[in-house]
N, C-alpha and C. Protein backbone atom coordinates (compact mmCIF):
# COMPACT_ATOMS: atom_id res chain seq x y z
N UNK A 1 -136.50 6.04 63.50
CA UNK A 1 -137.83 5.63 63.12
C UNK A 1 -137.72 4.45 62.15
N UNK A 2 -138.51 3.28 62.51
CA UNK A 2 -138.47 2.45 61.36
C UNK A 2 -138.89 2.46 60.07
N UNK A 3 -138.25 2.18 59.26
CA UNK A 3 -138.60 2.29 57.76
C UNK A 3 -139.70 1.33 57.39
N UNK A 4 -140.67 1.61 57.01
CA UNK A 4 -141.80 0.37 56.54
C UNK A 4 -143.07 0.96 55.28
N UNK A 5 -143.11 -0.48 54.87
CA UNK A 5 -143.88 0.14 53.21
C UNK A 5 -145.60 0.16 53.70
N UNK A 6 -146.30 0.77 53.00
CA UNK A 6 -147.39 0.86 53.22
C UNK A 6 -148.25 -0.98 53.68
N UNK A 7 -147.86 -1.78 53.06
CA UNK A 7 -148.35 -2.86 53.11
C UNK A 7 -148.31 -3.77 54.48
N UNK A 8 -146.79 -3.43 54.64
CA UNK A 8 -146.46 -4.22 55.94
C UNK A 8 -147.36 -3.09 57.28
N UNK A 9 -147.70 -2.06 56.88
CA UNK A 9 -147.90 -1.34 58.11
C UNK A 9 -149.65 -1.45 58.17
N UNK A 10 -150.13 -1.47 57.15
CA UNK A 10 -151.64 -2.25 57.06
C UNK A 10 -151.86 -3.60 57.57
N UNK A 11 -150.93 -4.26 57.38
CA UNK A 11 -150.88 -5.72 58.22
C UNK A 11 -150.64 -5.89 59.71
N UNK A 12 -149.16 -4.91 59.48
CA UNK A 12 -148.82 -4.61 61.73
C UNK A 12 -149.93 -4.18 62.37
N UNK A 13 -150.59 -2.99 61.69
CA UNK A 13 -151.37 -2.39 62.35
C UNK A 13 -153.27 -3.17 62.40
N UNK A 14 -153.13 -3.53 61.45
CA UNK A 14 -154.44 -4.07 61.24
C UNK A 14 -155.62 -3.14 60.59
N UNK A 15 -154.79 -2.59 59.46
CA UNK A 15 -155.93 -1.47 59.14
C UNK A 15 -155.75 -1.74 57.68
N UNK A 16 -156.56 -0.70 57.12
CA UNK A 16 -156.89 -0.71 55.66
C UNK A 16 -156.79 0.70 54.84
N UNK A 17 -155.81 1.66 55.26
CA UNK A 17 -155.71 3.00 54.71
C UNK A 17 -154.97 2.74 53.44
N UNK A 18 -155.15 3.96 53.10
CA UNK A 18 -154.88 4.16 51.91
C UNK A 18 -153.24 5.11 51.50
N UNK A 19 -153.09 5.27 50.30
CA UNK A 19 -151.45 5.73 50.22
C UNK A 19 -151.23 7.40 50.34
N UNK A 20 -152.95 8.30 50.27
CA UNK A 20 -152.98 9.44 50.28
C UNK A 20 -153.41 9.77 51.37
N UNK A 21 -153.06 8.52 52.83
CA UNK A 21 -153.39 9.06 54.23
C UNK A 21 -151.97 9.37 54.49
N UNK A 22 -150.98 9.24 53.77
CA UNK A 22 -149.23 9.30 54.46
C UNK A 22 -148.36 10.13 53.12
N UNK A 23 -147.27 10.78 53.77
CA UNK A 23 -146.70 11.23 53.04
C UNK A 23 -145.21 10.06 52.77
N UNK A 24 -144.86 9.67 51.52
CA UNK A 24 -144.67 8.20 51.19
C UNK A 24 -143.34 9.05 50.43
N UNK A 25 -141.75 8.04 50.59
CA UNK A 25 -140.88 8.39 50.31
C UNK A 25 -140.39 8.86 48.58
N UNK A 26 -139.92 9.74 48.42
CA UNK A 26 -139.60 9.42 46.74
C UNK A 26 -139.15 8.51 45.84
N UNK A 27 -137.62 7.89 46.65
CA UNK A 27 -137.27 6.78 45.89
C UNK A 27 -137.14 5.45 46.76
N UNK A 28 -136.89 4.42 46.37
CA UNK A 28 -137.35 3.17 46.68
C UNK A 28 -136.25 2.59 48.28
N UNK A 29 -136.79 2.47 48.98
CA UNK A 29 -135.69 2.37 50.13
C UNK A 29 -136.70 0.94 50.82
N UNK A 30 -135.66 0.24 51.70
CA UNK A 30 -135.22 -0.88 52.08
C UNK A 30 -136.61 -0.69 53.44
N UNK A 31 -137.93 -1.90 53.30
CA UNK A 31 -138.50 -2.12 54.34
C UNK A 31 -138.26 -3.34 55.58
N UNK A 32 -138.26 -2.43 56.69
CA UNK A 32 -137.35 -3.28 57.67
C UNK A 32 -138.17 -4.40 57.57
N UNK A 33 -139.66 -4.33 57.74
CA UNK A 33 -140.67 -6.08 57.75
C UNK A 33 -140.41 -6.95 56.52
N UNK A 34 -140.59 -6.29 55.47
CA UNK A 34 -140.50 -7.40 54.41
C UNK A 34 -139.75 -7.72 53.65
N UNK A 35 -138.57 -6.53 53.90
CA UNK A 35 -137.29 -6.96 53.25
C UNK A 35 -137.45 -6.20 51.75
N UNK A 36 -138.07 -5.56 51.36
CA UNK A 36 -138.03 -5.72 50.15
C UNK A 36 -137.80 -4.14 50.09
N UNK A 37 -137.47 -3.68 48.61
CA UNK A 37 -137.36 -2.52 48.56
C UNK A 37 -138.57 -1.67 47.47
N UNK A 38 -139.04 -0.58 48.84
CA UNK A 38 -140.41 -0.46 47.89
C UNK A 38 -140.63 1.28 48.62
N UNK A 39 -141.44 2.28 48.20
CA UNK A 39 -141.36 3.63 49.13
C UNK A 39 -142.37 3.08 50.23
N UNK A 40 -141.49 3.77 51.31
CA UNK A 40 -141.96 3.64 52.68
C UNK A 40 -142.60 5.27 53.06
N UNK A 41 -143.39 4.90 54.62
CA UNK A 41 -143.81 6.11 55.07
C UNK A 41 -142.92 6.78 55.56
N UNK A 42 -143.16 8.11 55.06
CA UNK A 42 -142.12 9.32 55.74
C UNK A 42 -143.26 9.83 57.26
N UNK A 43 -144.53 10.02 56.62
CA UNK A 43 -144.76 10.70 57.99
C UNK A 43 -146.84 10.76 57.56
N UNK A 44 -147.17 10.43 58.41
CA UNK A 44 -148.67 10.69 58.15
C UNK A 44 -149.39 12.14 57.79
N UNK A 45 -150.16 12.46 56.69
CA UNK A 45 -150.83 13.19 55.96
C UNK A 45 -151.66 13.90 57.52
N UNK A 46 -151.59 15.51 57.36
CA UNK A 46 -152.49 16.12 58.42
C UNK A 46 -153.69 16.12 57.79
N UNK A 47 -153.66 16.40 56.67
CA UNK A 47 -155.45 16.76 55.62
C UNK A 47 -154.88 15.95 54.16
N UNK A 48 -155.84 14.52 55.04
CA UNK A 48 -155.71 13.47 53.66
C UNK A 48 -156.48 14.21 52.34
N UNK A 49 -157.53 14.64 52.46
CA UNK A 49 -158.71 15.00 51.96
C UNK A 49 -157.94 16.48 51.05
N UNK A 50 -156.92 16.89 51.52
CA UNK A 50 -156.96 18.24 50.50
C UNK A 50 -155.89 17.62 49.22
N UNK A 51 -155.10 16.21 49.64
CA UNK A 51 -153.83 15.20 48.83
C UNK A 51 -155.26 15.28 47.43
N UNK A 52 -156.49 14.86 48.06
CA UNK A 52 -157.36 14.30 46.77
C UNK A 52 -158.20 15.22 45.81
N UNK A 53 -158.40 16.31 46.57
CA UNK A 53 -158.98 17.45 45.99
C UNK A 53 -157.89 18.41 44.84
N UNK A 54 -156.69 18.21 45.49
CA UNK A 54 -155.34 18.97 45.02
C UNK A 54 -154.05 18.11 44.80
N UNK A 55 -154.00 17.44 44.40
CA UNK A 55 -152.84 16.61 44.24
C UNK A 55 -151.66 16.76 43.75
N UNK A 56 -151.38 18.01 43.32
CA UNK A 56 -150.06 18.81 43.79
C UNK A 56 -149.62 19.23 44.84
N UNK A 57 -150.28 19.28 45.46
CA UNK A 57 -149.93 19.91 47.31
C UNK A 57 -149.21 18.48 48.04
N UNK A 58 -148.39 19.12 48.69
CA UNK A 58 -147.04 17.80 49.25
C UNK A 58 -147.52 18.56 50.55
């Protein structure tokens, strides 16, 4: 799976989500688009909405 930071994947994709629609890496790893090293997506959020209500829940 490619590694990519929230930014570059708002741009590929053409969207405008946010960082509590994805579950986003802990420490700082290498994005294949921009080169830079920043946390990337691990895997998209099933219930964005409970990240904001409860924001201890992983």
């Amino acid at each position: 799976m490619a590694e990519i930071c929230l930014d570059c994947a708002n741009k590929v994709f053409k969207k405008s989500d946010k960082e509590y629609n994805y579950l986003m890496s802990d420490c700082l790893e290498l994005c294949e688009e921009c080169g830079e090293y920043k946390r990337v997506i691990v895997r998209e959020r099933y219930f964005p909405l409970l990240k904001i209500l409860f924001p201890f829940i992983d």
